[in-house]
Protein backbone atom coordinates (compact mmCIF):
# COMPACT_ATOMS: atom_id res chain seq x y z
CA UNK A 1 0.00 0.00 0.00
CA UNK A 2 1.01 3.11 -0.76
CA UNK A 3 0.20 6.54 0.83
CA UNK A 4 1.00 10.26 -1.18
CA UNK A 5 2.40 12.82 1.13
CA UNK A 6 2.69 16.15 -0.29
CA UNK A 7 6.02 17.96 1.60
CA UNK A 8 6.07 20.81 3.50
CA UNK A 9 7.78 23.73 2.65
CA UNK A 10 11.38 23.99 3.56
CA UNK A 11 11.89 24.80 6.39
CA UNK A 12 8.73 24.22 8.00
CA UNK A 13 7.15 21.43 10.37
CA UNK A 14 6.54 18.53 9.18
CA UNK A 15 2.43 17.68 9.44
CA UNK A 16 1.52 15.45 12.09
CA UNK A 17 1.02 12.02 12.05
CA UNK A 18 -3.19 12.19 11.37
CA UNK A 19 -2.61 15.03 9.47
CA UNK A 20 -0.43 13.24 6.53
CA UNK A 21 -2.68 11.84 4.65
CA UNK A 22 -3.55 13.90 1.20
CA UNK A 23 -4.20 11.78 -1.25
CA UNK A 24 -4.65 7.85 -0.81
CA UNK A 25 -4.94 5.32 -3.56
CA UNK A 26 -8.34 3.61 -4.30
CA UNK A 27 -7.46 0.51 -2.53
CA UNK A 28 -4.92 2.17 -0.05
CA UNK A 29 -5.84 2.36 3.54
CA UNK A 30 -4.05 5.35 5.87
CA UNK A 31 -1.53 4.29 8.52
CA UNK A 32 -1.14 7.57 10.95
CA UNK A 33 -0.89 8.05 14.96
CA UNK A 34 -2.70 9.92 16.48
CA UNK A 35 -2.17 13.76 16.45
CA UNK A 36 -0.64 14.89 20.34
CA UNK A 37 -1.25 18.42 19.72
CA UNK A 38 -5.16 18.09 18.57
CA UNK A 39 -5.61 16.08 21.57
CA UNK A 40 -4.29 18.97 23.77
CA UNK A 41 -6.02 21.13 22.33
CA UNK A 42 -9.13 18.96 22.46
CA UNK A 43 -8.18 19.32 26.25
CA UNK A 44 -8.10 22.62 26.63
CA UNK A 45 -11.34 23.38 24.89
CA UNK A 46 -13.56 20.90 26.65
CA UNK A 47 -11.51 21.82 30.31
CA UNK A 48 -12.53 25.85 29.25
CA UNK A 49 -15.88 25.04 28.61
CA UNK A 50 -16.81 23.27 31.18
CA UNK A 51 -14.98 25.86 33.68
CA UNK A 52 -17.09 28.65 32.46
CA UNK A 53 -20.53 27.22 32.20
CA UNK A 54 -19.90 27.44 36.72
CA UNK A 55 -18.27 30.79 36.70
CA UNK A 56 -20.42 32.67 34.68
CA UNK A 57 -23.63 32.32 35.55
CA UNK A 58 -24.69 33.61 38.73
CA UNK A 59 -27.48 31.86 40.94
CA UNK A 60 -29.67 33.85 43.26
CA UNK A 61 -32.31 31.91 45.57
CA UNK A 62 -35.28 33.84 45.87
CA UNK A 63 -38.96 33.44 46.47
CA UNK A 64 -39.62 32.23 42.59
CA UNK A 65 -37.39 29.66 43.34
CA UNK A 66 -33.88 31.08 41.43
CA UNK A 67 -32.97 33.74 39.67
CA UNK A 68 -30.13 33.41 36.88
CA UNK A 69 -28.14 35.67 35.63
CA UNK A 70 -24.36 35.99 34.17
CA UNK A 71 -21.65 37.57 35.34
CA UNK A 72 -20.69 39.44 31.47
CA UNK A 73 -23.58 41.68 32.32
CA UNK A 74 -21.47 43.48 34.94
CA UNK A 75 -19.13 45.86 33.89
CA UNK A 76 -15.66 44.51 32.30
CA UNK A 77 -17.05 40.92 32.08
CA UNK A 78 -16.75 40.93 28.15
CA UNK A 79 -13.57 40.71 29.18
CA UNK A 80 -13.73 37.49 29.88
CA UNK A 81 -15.22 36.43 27.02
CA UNK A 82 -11.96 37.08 24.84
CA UNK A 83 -10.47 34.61 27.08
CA UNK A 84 -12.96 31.37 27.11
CA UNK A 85 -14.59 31.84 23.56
CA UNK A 86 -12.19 28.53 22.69
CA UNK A 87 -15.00 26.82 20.09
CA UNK A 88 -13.65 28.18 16.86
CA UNK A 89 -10.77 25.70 18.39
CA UNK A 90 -12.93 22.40 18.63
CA UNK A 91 -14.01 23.01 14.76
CA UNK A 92 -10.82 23.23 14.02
CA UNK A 93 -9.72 20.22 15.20
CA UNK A 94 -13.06 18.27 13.79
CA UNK A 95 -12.08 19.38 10.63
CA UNK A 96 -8.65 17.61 10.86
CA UNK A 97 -10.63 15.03 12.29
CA UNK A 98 -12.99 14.49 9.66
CA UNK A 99 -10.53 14.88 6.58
CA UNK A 100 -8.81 12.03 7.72
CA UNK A 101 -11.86 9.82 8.88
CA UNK A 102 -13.50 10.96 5.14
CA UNK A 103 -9.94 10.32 3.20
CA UNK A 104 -9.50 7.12 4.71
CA UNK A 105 -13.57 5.93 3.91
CA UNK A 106 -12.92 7.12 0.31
CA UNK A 107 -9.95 5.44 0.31
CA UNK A 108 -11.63 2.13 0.96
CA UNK A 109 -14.64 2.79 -1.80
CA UNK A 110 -16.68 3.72 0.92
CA UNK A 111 -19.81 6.43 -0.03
CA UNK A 112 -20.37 9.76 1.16
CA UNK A 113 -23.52 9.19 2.21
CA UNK A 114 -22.12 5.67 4.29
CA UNK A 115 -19.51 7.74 6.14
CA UNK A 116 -22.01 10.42 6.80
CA UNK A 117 -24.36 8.02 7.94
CA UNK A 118 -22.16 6.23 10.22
CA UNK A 119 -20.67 9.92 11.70
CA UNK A 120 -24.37 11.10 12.60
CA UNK A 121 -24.49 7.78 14.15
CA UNK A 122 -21.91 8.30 16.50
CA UNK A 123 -22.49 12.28 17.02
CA UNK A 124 -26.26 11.47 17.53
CA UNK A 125 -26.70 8.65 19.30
CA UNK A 126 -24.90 9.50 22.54
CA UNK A 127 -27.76 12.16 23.20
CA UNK A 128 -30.41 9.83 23.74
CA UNK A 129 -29.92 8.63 26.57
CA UNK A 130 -28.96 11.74 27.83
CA UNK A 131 -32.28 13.51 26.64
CA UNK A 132 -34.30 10.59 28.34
CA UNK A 133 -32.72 10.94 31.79
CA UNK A 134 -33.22 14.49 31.73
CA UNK A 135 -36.60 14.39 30.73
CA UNK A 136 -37.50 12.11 32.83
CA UNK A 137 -35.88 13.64 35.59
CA UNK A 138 -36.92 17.04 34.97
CA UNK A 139 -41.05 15.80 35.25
CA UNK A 140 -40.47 13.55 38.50
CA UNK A 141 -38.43 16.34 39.92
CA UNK A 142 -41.15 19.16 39.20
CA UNK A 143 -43.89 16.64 40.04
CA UNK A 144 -41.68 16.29 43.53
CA UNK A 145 -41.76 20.19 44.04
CA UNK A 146 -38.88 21.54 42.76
CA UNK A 147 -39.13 24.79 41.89
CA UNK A 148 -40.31 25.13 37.93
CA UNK A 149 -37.46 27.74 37.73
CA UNK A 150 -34.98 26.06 39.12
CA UNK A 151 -36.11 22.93 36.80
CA UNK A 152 -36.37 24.95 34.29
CA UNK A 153 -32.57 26.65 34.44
CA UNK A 154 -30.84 22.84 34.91
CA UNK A 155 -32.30 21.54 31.82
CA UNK A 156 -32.29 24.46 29.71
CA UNK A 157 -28.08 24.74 30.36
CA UNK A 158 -28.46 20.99 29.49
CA UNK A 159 -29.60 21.55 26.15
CA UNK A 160 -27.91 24.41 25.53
CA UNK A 161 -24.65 22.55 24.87
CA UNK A 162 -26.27 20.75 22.30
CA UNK A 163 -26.32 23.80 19.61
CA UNK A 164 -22.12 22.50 18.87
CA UNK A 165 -23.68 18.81 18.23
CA UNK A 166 -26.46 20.37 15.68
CA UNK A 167 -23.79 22.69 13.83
CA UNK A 168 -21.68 20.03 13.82
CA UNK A 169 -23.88 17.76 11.74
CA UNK A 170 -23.90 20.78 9.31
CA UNK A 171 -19.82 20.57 8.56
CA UNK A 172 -19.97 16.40 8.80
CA UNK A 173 -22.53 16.74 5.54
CA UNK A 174 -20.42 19.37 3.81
CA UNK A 175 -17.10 17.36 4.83
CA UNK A 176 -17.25 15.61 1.38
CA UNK A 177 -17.90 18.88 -1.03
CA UNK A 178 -15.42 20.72 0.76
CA UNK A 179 -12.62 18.30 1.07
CA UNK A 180 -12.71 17.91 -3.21
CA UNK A 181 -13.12 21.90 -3.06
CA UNK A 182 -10.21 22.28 -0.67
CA UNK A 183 -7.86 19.78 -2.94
CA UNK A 184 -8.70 21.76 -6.02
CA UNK A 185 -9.48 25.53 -4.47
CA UNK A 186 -7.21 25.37 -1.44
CA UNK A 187 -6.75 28.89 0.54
CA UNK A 188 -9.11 30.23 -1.37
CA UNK A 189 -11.76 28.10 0.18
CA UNK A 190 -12.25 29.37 3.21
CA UNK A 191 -11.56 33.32 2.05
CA UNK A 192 -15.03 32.82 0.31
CA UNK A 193 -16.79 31.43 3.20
CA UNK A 194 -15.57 34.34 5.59
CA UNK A 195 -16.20 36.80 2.58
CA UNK A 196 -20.00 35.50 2.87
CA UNK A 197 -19.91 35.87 6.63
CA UNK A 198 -19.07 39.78 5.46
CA UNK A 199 -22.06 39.33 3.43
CA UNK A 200 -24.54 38.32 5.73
CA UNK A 201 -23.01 40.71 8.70
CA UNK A 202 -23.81 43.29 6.37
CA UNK A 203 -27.20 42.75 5.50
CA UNK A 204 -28.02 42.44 8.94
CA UNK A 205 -27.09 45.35 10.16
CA UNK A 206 -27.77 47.31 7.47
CA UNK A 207 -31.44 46.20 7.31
CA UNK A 208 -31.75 45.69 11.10
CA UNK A 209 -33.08 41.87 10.97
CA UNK A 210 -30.94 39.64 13.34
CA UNK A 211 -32.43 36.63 11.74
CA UNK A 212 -30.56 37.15 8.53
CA UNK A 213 -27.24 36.34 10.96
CA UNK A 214 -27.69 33.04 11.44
CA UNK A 215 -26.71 32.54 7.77
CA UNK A 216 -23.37 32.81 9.09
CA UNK A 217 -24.09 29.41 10.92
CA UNK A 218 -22.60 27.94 7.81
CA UNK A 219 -20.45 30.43 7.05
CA UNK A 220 -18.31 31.16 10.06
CA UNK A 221 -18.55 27.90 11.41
CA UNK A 222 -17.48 25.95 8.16
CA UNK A 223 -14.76 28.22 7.39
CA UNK A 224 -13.15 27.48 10.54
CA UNK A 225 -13.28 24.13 10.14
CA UNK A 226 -11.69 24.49 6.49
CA UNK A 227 -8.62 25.41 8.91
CA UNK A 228 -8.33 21.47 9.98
CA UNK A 229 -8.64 20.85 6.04
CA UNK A 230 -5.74 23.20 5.53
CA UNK A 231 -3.76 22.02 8.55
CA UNK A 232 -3.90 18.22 7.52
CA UNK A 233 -2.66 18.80 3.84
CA UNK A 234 0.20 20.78 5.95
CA UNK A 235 -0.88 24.06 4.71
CA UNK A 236 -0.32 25.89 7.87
CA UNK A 237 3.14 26.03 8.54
CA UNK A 238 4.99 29.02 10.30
CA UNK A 239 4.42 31.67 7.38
CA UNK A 240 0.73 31.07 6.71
CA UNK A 241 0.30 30.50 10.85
CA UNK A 242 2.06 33.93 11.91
CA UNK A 243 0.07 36.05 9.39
CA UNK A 244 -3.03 33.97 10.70
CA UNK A 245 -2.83 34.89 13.90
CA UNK A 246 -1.81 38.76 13.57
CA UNK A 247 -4.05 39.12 11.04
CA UNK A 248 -7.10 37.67 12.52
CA UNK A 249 -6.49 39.57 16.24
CA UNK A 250 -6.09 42.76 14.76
CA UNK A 251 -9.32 42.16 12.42
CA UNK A 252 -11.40 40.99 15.55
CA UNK A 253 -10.45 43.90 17.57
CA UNK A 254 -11.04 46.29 14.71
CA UNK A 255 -14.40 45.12 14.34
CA UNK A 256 -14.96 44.86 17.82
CA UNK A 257 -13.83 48.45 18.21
CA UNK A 258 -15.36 50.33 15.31
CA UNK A 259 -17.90 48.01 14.18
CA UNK A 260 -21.51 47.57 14.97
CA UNK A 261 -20.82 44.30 16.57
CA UNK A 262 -21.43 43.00 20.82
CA UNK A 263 -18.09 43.44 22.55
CA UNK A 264 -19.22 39.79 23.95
CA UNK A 265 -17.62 36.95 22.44
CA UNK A 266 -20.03 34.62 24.10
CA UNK A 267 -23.68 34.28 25.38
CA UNK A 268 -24.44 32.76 28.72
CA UNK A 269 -27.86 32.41 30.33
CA UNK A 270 -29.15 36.22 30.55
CA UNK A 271 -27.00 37.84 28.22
CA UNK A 272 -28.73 39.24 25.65
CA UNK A 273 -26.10 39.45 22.53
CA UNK A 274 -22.70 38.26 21.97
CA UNK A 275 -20.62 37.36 18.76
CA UNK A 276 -21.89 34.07 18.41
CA UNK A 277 -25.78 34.00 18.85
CA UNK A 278 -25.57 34.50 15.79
CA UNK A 279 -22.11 34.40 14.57
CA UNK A 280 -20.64 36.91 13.01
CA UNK A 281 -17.41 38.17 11.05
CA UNK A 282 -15.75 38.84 14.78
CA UNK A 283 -15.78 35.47 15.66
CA UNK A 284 -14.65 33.96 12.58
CA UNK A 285 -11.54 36.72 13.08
CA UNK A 286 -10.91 35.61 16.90
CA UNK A 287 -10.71 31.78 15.10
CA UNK A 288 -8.05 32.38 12.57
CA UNK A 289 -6.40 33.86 15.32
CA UNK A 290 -6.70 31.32 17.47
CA UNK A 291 -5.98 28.68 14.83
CA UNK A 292 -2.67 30.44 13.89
CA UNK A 293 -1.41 30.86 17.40
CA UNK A 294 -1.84 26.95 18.48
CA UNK A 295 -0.08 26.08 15.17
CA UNK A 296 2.76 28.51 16.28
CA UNK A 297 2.65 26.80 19.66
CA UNK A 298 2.37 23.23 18.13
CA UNK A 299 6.04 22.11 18.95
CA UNK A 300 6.02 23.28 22.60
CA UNK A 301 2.63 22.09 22.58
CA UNK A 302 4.14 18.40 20.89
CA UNK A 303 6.88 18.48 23.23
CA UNK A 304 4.84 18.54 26.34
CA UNK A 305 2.52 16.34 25.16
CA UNK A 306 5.23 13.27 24.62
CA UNK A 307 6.00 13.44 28.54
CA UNK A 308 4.85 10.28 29.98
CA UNK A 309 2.41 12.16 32.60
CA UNK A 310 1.06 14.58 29.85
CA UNK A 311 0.98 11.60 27.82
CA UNK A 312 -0.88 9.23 30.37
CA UNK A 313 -3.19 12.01 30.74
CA UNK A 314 -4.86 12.48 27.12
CA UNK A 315 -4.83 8.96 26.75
CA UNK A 316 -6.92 8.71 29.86
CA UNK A 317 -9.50 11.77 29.24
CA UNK A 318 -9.49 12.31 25.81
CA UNK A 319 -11.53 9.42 24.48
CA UNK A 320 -14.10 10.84 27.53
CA UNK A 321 -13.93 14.41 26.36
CA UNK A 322 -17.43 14.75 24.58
CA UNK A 323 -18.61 12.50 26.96
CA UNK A 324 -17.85 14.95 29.56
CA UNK A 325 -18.95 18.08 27.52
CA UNK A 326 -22.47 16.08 27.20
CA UNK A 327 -22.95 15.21 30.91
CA UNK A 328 -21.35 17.71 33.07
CA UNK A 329 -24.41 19.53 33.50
CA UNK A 330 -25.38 16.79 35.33
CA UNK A 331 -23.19 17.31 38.76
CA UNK A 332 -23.64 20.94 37.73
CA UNK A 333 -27.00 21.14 38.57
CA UNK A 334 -26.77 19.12 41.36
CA UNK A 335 -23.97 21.25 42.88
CA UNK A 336 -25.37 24.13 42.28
CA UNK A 337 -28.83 22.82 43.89
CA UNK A 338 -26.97 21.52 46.93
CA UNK A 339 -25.14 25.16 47.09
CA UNK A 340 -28.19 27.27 46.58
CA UNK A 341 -31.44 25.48 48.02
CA UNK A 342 -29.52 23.18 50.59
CA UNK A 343 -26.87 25.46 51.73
CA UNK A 344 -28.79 28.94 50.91
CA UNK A 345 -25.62 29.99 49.33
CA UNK A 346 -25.65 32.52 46.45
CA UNK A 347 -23.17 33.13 43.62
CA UNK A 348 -20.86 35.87 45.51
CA UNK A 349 -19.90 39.32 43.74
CA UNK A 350 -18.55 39.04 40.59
CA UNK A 351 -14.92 39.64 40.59
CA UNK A 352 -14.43 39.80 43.53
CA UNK A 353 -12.14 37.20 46.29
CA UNK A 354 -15.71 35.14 47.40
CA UNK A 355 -16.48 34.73 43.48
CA UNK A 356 -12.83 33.73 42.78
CA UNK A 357 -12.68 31.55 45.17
CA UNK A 358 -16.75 30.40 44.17
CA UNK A 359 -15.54 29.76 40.97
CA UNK A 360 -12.34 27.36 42.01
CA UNK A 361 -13.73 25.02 44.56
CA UNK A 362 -16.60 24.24 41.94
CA UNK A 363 -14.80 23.61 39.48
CA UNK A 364 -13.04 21.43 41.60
CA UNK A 365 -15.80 19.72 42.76
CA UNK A 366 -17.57 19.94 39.62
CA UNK A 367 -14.50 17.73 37.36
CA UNK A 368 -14.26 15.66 40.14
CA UNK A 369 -17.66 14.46 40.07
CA UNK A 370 -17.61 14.82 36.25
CA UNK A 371 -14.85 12.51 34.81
CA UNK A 372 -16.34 8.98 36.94
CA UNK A 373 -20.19 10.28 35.49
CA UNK A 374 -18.65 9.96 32.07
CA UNK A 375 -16.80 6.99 32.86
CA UNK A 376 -19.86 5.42 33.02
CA UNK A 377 -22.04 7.07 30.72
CA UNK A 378 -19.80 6.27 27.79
CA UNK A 379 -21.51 2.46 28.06
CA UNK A 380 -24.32 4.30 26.86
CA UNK A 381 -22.76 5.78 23.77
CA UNK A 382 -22.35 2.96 21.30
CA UNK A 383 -24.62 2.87 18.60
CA UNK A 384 -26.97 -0.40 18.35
CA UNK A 385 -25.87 -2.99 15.87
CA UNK A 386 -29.61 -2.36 14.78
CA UNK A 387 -28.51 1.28 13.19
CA UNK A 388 -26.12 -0.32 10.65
CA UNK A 389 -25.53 -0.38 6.99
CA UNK A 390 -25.52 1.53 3.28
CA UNK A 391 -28.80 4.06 3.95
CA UNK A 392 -28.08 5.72 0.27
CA UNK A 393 -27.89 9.30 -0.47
CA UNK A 394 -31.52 10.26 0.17
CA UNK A 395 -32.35 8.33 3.11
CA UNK A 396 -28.70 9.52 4.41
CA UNK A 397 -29.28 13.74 3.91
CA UNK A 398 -33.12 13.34 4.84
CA UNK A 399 -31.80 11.39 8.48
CA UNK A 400 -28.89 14.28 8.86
CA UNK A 401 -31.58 17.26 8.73
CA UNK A 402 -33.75 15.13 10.86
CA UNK A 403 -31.00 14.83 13.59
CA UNK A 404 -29.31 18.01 12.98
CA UNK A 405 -33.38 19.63 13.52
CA UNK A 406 -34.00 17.91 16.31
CA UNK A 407 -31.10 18.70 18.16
CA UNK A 408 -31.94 22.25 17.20
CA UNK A 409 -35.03 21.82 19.00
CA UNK A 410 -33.74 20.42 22.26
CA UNK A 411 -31.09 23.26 22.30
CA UNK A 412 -33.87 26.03 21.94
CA UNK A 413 -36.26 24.43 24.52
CA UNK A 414 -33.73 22.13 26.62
CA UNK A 415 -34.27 18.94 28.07
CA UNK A 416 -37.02 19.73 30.78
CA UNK A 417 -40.94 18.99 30.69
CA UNK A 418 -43.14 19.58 27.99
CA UNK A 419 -43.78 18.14 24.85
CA UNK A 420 -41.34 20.22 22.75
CA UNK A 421 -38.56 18.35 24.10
CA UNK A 422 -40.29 15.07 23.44
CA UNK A 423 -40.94 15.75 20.11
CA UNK A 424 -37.07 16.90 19.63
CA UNK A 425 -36.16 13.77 20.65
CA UNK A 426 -38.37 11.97 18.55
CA UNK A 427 -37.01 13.96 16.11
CA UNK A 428 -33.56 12.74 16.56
CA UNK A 429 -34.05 8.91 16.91
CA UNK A 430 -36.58 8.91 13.79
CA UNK A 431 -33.21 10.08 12.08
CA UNK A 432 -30.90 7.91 13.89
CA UNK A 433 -32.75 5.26 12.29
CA UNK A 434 -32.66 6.48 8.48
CA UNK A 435 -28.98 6.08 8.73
CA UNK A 436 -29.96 2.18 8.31
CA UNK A 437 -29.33 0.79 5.40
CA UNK A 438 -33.00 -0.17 3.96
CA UNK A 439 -34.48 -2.95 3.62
């Protein structure tokens, strides 16, 4: 068997192991490690996301039960933002991710619609049984007397980290298109889909509709994961990287600055706007930022990584990481119950020493009881032998709008009571099982 490697420029790094493979013959199959610095950074994103979904909301007992709000809407807290807006990072990495899984499929005559159908599988799937204990949950507790607000807040944080899952079945359809138009358009690929971002942030603020934004769904989010495209054909190397990250920071702080944009590069619970509900041209600067920065950091980042601690470490949480990112809102809620309503504890001041201090033994707390939850919960995440097979083209695009809709539901009206959520769900599994190959 033989694999094609197209070299790097002199000079530069070499690509990393999963990132090598570029073009492989019909009846070649890809023989690559696995990439040290995407798991790191895998790390970092989940370990950030998790940390802020505890420190920036702020939970007030009161009469109604609880009163949420976040700490960006106190003055300086957009500050923050600059700091843990880290997703443009996780679509990076899927996009590596997915150009090797897709290169690999084609490689063994597998279909598009096969791979896609077997990636909605495993993207899909692990939400069930999540959505199920929450629903349940969420009508036993209310039916038990816990206060509808309180109910209410728990499983609306628990859908809300499904919006990456539905976006995310957006760039696992488009992975096919875009890899062919990255090996024939390159650079220029993801230049258009930010240039369309432009687009769409300028209708909508010219014309004052917020709905045309979420356009840039597609746009911004798809052009940062043409990144992972670029990074595993070994596009990226120092050159491309430096003017990357200068030139996205200074564009996202221009925009920021002068533009008609939310100085927010996030949204939690009662903020109102913020650079990625919907995304806009800020965000998709603060990515290729981002993206060019961890490529400049890659060797440090490599080097770390092949310690035998820092080793033992990713290979212990990283196949848990989504796992973790589904669940944690799990021991979150029932933390921040036990805080709140057992201990009549409210968040302290925002920055200040209590909320500091708030913030770190939760966390604390929080991972601890997060890691063993997903430890087990990952028996849960295999896909039934049942949803197998070839589904075809149609049956495989009708079951990835199904699932990517449904999961679009449960995000808007979480996991709590109510029959939206059940019908979300429904939603979801009625896809799940289109990706079977028919009879």
């Amino acid at each position: 068997m033989t694999v094609t490697v197209e070299s790097a420029p002199e000079g530069a790094p070499q690509p990393p192991p999963t990132a090598q493979l570029v073009r492989i013959p019909a009846q070649g199959r890809p023989q690559a490690g696995r990439d040290r610095f995407l798991d790191v950074i895998r790390l970092l994103v989940m370990g950030l996301v998790v940390a802020q979904h505890w420190w920036l909301p702020t939970l007030v007992g009161d009469a109604d039960g609880l009163t949420v709000g976040s700490v960006l809407s106190h003055d300086g807290g957009f500050l923050l933002t600059w700091a843990v807006q880290v997703m443009p990072l996780i679509f990076f990495v899927g996009g590596a991710a997915n150009l090797i899984s897709w290169r690999a499929a084609a490689g063994r005559g597998t279909a598009a619609s096969t791979w896609i159908a077997r990636r909605l599988r495993r993207l899909a799937w692990p939400v069930v049984p999540l959505a199920v204990l929450w629903i349940v949950a969420s009508h036993a507790l209310v039916l038990g007397g816990v206060p509808d607000t309180a109910m209410a807040a728990g499983s609306g944080a628990a859908g809300m980290v499904l919006w990456f899952l539905a976006v995310y079945v957006l760039v696992v359809v488009c992975t096919p298109v875009l890899s062919a138009a990255q090996e024939r358009f390159g650079w220029l690929v993801p230049v258009v889909l930010f240039a369309g971002a432009a687009a769409v942030d300028l209708l909508r603020f010219s014309t004052g509709v917020d709905a045309f934004g979420f356009a840039n769904i597609a746009f911004v989010w798809l052009g940062v994961h043409q990144f992972g495209f670029l990074y595993g054909n070994g596009a990226i190397h120092r050159r491309p990287a430096v003017l990357m990250a200068v030139g996205g920071a200074v564009a996202a702080l221009a925009l920021a600055i002068v533009g008609p944009y939310s100085p927010n590069m996030t949204g939690v619970f009662a903020l109102e706007s913020s650079n990625v509900s919907p995304p806009t041209l800020v965000l998709a600067a603060v990515g290729t930022a981002q993206v060019g920065v961890a490529v400049l950091l890659r060797d440090r980042i490599n080097a770390w990584a092949a310690r035998p601690g820092p080793a033992r470490l990713l290979d212990w949480v990283c196949p848990q990481l989504m796992t973790v990112y589904l669940w944690h809102m799990v021991p979150l809620s029932v933390v921040a119950g036990v805080l709140v309503f057992g201990l009549g504890l409210n968040t302290p001041e925002p920055m200040t020493a209590p909320w500091v201090l708030w913030g770190a033994l939760g966390t604390v707390t929080l991972l601890a009881l997060a890691v063993p939850l997903a430890r087990y919960a990952a028996r849960l995440e295999e896909p039934p032998a049942l949803l197998s097979g070839a589904p075809g083209t149609v049956r495989a695009l009708t079951a990835a709008a199904l699932v990517g809709g449904g999961l679009l539901v449960l995000t808007v009206s979480g996991l709590g009571v109510g029959l939206v959520p059940l019908l979300g769900l429904l939603t979801v599994v009625t896809g799940l099982v289109l990706t079977r190959a028919p009879r």
